[in-house]
N, C-alpha and C. Protein backbone atom coordinates (compact mmCIF):
# COMPACT_ATOMS: atom_id res chain seq x y z
N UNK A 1 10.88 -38.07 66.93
CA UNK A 1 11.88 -38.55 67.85
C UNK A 1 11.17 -39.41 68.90
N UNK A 2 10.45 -40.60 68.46
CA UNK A 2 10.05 -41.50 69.34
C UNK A 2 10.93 -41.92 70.66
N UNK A 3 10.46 -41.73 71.99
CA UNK A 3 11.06 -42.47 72.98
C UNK A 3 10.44 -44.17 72.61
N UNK A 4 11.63 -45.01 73.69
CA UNK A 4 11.41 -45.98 73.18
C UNK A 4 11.53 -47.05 74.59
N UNK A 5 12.02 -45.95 75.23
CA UNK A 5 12.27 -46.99 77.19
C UNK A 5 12.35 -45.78 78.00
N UNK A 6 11.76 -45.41 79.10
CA UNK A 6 12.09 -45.10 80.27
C UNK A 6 12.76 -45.96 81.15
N UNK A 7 13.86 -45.92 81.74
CA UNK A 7 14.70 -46.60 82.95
C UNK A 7 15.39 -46.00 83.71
N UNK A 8 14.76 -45.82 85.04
CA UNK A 8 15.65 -45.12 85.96
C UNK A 8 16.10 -43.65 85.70
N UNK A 9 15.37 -43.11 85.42
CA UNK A 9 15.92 -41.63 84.40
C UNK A 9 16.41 -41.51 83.54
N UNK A 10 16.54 -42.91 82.98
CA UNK A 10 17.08 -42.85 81.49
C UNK A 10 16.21 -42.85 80.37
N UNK A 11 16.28 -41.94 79.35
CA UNK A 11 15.59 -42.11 78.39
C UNK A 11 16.25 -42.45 77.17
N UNK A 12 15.62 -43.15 76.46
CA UNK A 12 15.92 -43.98 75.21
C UNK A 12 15.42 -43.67 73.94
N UNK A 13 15.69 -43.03 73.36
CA UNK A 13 15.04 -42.25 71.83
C UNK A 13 15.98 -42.96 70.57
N UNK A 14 14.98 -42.80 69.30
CA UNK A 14 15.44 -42.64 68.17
C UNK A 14 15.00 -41.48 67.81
N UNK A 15 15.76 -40.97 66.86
CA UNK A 15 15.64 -39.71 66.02
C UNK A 15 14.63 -40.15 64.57
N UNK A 16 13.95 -39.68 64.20
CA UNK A 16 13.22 -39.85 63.47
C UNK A 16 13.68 -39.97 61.76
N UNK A 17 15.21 -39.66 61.26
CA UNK A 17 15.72 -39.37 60.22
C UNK A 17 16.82 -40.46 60.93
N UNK A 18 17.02 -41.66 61.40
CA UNK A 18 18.00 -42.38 61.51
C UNK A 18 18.81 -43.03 60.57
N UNK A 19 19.92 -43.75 60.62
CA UNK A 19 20.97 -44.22 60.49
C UNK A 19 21.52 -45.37 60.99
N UNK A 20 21.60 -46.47 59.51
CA UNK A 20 22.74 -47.58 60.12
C UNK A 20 24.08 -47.22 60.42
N UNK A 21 24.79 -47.40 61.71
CA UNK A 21 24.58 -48.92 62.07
C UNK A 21 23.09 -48.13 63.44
N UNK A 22 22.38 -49.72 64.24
CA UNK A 22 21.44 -49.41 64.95
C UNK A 22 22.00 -48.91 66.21
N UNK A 23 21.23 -47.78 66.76
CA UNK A 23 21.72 -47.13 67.47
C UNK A 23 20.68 -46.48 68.32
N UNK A 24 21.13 -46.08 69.99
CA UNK A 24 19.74 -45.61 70.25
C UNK A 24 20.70 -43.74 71.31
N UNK A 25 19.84 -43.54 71.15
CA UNK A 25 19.93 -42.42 71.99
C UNK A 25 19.83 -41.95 73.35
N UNK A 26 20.86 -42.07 74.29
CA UNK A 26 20.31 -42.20 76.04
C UNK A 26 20.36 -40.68 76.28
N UNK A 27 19.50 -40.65 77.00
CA UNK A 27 19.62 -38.55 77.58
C UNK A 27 18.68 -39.33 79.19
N UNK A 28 19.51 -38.15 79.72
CA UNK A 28 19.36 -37.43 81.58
C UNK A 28 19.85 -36.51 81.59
N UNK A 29 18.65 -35.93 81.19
CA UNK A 29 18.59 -34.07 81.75
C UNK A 29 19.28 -33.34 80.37
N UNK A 30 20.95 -32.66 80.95
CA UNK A 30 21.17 -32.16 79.82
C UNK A 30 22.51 -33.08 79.06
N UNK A 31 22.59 -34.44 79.50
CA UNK A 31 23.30 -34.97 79.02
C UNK A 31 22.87 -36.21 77.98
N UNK A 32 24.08 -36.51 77.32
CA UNK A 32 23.10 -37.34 76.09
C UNK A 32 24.26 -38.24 75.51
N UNK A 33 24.60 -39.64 75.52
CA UNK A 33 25.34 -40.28 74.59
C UNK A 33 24.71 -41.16 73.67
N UNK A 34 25.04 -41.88 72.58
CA UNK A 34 24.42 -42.58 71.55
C UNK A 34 25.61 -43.77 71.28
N UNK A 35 24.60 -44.82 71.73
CA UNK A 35 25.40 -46.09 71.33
C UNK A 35 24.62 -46.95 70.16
N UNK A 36 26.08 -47.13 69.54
CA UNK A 36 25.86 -47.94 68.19
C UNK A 36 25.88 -49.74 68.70
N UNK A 37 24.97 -50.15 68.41
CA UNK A 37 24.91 -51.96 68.34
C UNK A 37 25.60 -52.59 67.54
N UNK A 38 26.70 -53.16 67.97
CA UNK A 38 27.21 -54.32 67.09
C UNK A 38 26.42 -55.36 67.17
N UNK A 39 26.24 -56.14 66.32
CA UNK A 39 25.35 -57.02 65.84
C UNK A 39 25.95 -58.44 65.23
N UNK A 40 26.56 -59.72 65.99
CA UNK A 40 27.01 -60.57 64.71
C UNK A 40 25.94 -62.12 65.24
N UNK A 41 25.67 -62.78 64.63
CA UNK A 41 24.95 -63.50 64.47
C UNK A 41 24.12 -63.69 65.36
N UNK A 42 23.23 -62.42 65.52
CA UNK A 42 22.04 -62.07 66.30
C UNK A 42 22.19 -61.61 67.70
N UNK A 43 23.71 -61.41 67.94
CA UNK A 43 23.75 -61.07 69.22
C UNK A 43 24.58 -60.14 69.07
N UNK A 44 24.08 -59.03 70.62
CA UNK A 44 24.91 -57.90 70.46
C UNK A 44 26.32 -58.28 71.50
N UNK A 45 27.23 -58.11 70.78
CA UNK A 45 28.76 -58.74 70.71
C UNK A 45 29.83 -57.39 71.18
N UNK A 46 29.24 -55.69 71.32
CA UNK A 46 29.84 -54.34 71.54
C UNK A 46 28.83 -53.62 71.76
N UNK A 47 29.28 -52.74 72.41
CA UNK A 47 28.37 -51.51 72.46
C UNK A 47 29.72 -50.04 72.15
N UNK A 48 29.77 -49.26 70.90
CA UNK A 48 30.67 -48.18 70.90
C UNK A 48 29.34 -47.21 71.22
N UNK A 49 29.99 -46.08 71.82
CA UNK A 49 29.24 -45.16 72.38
C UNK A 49 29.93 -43.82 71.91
N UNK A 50 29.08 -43.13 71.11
CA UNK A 50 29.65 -41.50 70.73
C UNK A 50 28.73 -40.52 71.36
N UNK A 51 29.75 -39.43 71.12
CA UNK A 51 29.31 -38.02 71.74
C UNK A 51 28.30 -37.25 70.97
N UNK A 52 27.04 -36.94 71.26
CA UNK A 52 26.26 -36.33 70.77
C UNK A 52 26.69 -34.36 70.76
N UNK A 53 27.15 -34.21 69.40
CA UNK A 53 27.38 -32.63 69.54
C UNK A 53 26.67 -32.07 70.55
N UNK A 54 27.48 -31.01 71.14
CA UNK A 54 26.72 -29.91 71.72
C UNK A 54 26.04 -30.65 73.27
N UNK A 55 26.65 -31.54 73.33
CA UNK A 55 26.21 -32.83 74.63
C UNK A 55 27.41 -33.22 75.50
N UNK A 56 27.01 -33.53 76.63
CA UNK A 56 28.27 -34.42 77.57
C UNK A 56 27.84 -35.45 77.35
N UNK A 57 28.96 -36.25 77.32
CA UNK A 57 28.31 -38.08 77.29
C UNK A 57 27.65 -38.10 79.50
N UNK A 58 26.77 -38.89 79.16
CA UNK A 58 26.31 -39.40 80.53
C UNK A 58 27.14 -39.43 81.28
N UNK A 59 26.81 -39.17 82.89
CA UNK A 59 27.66 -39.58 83.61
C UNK A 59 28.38 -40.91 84.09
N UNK A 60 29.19 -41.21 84.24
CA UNK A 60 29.72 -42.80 84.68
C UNK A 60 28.64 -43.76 85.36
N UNK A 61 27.69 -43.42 86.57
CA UNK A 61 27.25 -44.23 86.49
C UNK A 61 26.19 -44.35 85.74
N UNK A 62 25.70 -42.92 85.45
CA UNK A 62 24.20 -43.17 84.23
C UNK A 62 25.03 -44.11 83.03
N UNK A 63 26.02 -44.07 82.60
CA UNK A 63 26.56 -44.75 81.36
C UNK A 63 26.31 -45.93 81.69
N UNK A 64 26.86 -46.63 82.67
CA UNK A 64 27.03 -48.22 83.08
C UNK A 64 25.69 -48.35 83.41
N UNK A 65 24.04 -47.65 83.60
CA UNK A 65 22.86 -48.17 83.95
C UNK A 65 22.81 -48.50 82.67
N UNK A 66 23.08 -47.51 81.66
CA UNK A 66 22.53 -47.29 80.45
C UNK A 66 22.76 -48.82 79.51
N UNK A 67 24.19 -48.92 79.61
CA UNK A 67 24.90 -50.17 79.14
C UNK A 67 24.43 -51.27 79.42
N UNK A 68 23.76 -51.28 80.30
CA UNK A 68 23.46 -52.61 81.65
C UNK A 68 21.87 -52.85 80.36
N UNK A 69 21.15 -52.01 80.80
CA UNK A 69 20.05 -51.76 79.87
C UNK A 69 20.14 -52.21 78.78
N UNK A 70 21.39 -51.77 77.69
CA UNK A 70 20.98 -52.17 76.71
C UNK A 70 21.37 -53.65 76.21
N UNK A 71 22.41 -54.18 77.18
CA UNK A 71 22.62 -55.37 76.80
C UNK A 71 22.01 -56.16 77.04
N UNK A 72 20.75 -55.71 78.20
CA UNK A 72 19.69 -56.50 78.89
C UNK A 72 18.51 -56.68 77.62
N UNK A 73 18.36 -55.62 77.44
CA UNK A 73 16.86 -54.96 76.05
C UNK A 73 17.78 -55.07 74.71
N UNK A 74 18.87 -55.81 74.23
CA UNK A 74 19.25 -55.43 73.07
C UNK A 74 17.92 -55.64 71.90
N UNK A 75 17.58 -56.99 72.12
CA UNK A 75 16.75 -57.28 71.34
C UNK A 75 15.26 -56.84 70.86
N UNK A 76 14.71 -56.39 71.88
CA UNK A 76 13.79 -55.42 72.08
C UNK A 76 13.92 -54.01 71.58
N UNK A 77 15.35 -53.63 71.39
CA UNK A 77 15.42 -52.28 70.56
C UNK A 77 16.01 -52.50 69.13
N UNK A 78 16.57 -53.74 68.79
CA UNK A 78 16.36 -54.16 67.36
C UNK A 78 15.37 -54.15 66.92
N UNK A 79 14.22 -54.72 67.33
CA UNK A 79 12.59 -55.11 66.95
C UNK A 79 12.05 -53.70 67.16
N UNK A 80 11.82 -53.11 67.98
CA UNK A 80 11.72 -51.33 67.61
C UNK A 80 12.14 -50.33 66.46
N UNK A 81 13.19 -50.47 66.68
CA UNK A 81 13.66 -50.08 65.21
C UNK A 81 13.55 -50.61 63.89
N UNK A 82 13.70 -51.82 63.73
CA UNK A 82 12.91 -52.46 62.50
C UNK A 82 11.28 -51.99 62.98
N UNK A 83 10.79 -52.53 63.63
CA UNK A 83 9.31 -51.78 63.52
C UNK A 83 9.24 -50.21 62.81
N UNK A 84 9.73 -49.47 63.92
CA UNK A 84 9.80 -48.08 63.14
C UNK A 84 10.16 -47.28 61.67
N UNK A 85 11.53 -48.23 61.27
CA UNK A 85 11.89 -47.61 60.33
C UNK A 85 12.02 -48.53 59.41
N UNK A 86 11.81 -49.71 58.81
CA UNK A 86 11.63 -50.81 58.51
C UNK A 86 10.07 -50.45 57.84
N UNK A 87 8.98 -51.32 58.87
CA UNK A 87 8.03 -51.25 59.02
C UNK A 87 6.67 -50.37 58.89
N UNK A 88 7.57 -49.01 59.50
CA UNK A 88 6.70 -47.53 59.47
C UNK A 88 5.48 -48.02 60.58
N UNK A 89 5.99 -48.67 61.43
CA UNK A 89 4.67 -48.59 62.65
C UNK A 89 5.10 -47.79 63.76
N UNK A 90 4.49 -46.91 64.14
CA UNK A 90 4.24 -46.50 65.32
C UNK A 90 4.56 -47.34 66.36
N UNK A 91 5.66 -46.92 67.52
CA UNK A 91 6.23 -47.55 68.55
C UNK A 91 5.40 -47.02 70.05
N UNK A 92 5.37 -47.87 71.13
CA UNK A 92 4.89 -47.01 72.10
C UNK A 92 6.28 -47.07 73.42
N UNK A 93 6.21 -46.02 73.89
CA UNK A 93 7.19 -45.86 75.39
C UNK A 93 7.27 -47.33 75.94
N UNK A 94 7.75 -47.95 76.71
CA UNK A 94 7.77 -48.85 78.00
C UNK A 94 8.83 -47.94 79.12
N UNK A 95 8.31 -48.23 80.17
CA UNK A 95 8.48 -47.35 81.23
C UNK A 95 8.59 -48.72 81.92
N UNK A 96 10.19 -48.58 82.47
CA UNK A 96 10.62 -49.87 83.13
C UNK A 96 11.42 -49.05 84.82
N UNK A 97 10.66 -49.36 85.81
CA UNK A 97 11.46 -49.05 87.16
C UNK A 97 12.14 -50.01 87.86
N UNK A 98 12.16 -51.39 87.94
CA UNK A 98 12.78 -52.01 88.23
C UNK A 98 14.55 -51.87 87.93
N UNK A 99 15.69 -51.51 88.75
CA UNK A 99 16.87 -51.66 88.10
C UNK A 99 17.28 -53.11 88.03
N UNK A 100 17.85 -53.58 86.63
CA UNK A 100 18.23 -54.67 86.21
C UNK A 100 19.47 -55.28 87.16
């Protein structure tokens, strides 16, 4: 379960046994939602966001950092994930404090 961004207390994981469509995993603390990337001609065009069993989705504003994030980094967590599961390379953290 590689992390894949620190932001603002947000953490950003894939699960190691993943699934199309691309998707990443946000958790703070004991909460956790997972947004799926829409994808149409290279740009991310949606973000749907589901409930991780046994999880609260994020709070409102952790959701909207989270969102902010990923539409900022979409591309950067495409290229992660093809790295990872694609590729089979080893990913490392980025640890970002600046809020976008």
């Amino acid at each position: 379960m590689p992390t894949i961004f620190s932001y603002i207390g947000l953490i950003f994981k894939f699960f190691s046994d993943e699934h199309y469509p691309i998707h990443v995993h946000v958790i703070q603390g004991e909460y956790e939602s997972i947004y799926d990337l829409v994808i149409v001609d290279n740009k991310l065009v949606e973000l749907k966001k589901r409930k991780k069993r046994g999880k609260e989705h994020l709070p409102k504003a952790d959701a909207k950092n989270a969102e902010e994030f990923i539409y900022a980094y979409y591309q950067k967590i495409i290229d992660k994930w093809t790295d990872y599961f694609v590729r089979n390379i080893a990913i490392k953290p980025i640890t970002i404090t600046k809020k976008i």
